[in-house]
Protein backbone atom coordinates (compact mmCIF):
# COMPACT_ATOMS: atom_id res chain seq x y z
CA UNK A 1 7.72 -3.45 -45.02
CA UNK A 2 3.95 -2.78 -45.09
CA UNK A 3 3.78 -6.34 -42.53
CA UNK A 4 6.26 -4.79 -40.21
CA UNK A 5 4.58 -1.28 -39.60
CA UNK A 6 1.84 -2.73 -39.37
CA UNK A 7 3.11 -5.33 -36.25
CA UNK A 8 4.97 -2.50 -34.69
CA UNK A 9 2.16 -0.19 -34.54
CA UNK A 10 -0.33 -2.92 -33.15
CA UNK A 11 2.19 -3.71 -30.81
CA UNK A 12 1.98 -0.37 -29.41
CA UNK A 13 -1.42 0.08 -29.03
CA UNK A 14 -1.49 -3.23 -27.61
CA UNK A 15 1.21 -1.60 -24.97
CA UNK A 16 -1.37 1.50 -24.12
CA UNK A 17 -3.87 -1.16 -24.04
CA UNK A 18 -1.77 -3.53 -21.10
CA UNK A 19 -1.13 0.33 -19.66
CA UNK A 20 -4.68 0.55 -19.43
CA UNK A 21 -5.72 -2.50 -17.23
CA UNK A 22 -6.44 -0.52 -13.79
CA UNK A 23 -5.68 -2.69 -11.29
CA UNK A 24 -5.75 -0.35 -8.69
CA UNK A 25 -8.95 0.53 -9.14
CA UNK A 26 -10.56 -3.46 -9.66
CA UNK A 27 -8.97 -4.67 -6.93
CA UNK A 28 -9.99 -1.65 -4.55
CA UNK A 29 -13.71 -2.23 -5.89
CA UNK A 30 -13.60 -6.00 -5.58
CA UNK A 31 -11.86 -6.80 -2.94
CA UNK A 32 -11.81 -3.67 -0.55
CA UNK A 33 -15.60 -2.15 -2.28
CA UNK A 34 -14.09 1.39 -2.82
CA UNK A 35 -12.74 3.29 -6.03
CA UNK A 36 -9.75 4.07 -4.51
CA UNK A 37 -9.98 7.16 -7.07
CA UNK A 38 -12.16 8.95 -4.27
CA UNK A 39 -10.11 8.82 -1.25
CA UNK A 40 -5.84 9.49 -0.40
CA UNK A 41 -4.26 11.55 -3.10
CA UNK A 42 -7.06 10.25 -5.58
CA UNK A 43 -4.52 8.40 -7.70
CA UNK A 44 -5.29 4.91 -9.00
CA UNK A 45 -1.58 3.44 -7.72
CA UNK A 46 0.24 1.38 -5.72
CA UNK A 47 1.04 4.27 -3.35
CA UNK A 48 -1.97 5.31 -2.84
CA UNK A 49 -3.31 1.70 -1.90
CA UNK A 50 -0.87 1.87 0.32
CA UNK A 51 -1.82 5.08 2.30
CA UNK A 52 -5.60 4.35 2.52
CA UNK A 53 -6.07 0.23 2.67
CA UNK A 54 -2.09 -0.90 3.52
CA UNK A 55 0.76 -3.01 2.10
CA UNK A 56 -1.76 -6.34 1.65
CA UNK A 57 -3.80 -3.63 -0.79
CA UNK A 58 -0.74 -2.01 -2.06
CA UNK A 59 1.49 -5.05 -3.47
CA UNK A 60 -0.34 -6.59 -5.98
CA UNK A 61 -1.40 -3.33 -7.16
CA UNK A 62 2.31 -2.78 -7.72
CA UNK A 63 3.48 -5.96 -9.07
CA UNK A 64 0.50 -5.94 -12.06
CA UNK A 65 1.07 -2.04 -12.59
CA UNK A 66 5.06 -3.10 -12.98
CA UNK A 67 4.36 -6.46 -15.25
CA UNK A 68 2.14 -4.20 -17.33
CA UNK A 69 4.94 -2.11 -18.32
CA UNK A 70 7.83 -5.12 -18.56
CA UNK A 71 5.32 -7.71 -20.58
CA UNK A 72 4.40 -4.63 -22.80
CA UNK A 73 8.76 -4.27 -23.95
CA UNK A 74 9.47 -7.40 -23.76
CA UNK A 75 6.88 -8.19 -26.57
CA UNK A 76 8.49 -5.34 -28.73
CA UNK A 77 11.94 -7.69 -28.41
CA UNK A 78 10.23 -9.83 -30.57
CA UNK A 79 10.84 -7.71 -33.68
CA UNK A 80 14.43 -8.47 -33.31
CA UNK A 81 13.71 -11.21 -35.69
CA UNK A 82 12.97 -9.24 -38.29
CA UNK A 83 15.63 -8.55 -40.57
CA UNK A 84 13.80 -5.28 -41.46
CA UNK A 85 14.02 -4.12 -37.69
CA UNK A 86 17.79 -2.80 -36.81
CA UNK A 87 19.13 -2.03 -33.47
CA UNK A 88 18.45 1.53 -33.40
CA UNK A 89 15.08 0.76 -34.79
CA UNK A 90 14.27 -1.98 -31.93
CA UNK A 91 15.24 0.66 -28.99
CA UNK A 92 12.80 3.27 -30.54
CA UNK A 93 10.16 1.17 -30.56
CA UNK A 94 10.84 -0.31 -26.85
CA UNK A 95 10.78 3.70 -26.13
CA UNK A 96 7.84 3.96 -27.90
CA UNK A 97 6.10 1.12 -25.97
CA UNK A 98 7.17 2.59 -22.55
CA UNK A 99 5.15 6.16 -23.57
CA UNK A 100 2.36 3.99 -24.47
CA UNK A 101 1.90 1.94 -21.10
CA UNK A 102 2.31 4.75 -19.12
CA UNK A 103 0.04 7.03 -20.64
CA UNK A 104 -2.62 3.65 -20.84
CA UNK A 105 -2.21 3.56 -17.26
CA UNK A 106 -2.46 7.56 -16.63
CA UNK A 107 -5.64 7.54 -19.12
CA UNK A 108 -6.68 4.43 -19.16
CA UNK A 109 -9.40 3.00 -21.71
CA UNK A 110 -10.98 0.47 -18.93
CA UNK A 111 -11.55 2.86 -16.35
CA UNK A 112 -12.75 6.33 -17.92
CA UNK A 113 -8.87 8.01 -18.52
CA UNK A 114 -8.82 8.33 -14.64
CA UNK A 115 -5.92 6.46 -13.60
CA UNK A 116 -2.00 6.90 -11.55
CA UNK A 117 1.20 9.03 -12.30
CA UNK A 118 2.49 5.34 -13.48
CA UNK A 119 5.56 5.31 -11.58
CA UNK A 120 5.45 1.15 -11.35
CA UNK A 121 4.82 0.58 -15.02
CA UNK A 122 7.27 2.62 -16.18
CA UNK A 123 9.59 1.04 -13.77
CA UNK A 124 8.79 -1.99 -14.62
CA UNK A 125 9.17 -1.23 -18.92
CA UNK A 126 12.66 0.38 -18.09
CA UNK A 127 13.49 -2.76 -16.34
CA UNK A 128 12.63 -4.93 -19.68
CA UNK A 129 15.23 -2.39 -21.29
CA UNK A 130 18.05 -1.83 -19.01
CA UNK A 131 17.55 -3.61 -15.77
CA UNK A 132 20.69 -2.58 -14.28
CA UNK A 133 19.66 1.01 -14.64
CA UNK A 134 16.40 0.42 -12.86
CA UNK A 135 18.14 -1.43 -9.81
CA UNK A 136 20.35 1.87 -9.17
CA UNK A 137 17.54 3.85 -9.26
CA UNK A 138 15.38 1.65 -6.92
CA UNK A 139 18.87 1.82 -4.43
CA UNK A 140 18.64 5.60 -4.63
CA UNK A 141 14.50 5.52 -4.04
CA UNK A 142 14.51 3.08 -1.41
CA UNK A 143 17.31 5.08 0.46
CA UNK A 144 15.59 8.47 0.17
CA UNK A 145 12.16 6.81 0.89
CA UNK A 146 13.87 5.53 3.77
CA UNK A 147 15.55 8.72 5.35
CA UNK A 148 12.32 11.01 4.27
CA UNK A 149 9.53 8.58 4.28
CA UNK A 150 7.78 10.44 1.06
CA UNK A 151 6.89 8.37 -1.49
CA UNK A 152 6.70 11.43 -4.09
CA UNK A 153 10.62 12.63 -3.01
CA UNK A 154 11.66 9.38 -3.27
CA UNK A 155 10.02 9.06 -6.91
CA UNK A 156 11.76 12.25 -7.88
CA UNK A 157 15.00 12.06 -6.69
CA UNK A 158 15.16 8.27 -8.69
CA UNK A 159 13.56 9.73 -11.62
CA UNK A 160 16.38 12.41 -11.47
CA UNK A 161 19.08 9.93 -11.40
CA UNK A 162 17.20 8.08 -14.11
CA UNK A 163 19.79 10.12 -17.30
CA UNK A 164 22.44 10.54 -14.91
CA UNK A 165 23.15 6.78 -14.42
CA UNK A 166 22.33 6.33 -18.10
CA UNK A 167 24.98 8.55 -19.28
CA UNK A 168 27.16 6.57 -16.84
CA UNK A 169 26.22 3.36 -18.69
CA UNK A 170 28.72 1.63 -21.18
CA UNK A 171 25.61 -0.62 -22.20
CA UNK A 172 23.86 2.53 -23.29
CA UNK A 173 26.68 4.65 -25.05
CA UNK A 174 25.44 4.43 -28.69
CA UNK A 175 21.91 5.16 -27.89
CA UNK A 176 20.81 8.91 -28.19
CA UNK A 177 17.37 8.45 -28.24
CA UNK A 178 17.75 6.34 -25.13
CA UNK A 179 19.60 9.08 -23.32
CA UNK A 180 16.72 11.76 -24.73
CA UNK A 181 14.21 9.68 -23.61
CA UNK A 182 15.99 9.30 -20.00
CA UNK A 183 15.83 12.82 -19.88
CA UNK A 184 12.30 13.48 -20.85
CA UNK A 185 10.94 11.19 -18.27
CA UNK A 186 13.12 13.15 -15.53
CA UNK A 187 10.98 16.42 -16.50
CA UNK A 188 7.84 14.32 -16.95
CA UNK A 189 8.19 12.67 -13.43
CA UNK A 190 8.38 16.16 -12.02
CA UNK A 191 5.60 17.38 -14.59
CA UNK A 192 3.56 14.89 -12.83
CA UNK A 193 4.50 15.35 -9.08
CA UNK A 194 4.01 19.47 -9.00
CA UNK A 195 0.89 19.33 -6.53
CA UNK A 196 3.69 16.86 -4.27
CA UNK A 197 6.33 19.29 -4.69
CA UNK A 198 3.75 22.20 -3.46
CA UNK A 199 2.57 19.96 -0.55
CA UNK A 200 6.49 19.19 0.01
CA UNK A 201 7.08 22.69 0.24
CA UNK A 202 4.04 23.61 2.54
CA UNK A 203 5.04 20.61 4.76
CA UNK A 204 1.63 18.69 4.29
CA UNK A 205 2.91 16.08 2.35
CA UNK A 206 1.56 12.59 3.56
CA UNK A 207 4.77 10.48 5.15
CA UNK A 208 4.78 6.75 4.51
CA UNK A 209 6.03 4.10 6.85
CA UNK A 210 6.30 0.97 4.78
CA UNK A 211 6.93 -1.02 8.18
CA UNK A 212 4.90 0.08 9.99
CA UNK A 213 1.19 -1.64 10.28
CA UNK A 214 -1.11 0.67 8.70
CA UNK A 215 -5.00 0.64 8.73
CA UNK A 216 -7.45 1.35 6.06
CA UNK A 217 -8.41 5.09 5.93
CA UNK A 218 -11.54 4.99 4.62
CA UNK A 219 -13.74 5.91 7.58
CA UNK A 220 -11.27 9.02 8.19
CA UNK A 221 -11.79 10.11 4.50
CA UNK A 222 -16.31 9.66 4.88
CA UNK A 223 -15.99 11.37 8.32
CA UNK A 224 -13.80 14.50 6.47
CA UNK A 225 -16.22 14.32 3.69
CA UNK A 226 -18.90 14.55 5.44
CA UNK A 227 -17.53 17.67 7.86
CA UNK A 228 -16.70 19.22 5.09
CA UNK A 229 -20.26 18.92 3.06
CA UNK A 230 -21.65 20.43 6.40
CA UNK A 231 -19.82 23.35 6.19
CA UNK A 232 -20.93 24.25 2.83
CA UNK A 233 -24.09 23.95 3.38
């Protein structure tokens, strides 16, 4: 018993520790020399990246940010061969390890608890769980992202649908926690997108095109930085 807490809880940590690895933010200093922390929305993402230094940028950020989250479940699954470990008992712990990525990637260890909103790595630690679930919800963000063009509606309106197809699920039927948790992260992805939903509402909410070429930002940003240091001065 002692032997299996003690696996399951390093497990976890070793989740918020994966969660952690800021790949946003290494690749934007190595590759592009910026912390993309200082310029766009100021989040260490994938959509962000996006916005400021384009799709090249932007998609590895978002396949390491998802892999973070799906490597960090999938390593729970192997406690399924312990006969201590039931079911029920495996699911909390995958649960558990989803909360723990995310909030290592939201405060992460490796680059001073500044990170993202973690909308890829908890996509991608869903995915490890229920990957049917996740592809519904990436149909119903890719269409609203589509008709709107905002990344932060499109995150909402998935998250939103998040316990609705769960409930819906016959794979999912004897898990409450699973349905709680569904729930939760509904609330939590709006917790998290408030100063979107107030720039939604004001109608200065940045629009992104994901086919069209983009160029990096980053002179726009210094030049509004530097107009705006003038004026308080």
């Amino acid at each position: 018993m002692i032997l299996t807490i003690y696996t399951a809880t390093t497990m976890i940590v070793l989740a918020y520790l994966l969660g952690s690895i800021p790949s946003a933010v290494w690749i934007g200093k190595k590759y592009y020399g910026v912390d993309i922390r200082e310029y766009g929305s100021k989040n260490a993402g994938a959509t962000n990246m996006l916005r400021v230094l384009g799709r090249r940028a932007a998609l590895p950020v978002f396949v390491l940010d998802f892999l973070k989250g799906f490597v960090a479940v999938t390593i729970i699954k192997l406690l399924k061969y312990d006969d201590l470990i039931g079911q029920n008992d495996l699911i909390n712990l995958q649960i558990g390890a989803v909360f723990a990525t995310v909030l290592g990637h939201i405060f992460p260890v490796f680059a001073g608890f500044r990170g993202g909103k973690g909308v890829a790595t908890l996509i991608g630690s869903v995915t490890a769980i229920y990957p049917s679930i996740t592809m519904l919800c990436f149909g119903v963000w890719l269409l609203v992202l589509m008709a709107s063009h905002y990344v932060s509606l499109a995150s909402m309106v998935a998250g939103c649908c998040f316990p609705v197809f769960t409930f819906m699920s016959p794979k999912v039927y004897d898990s409450l926690p699973f349905y709680i948790f569904s729930i939760v992260i509904a609330i939590l992805l709006l917790i998290t997108h408030r100063k979107n939903i107030k720039r939604l509402l004001d109608g200065t909410e940045s629009k992104t095109y994901i086919w069209r070429p983009r160029k990096v930002r980053i002179l726009n940003e210094e030049k509004n930085k530097t107009q705006e240091n003038q004026k308080t001065k």
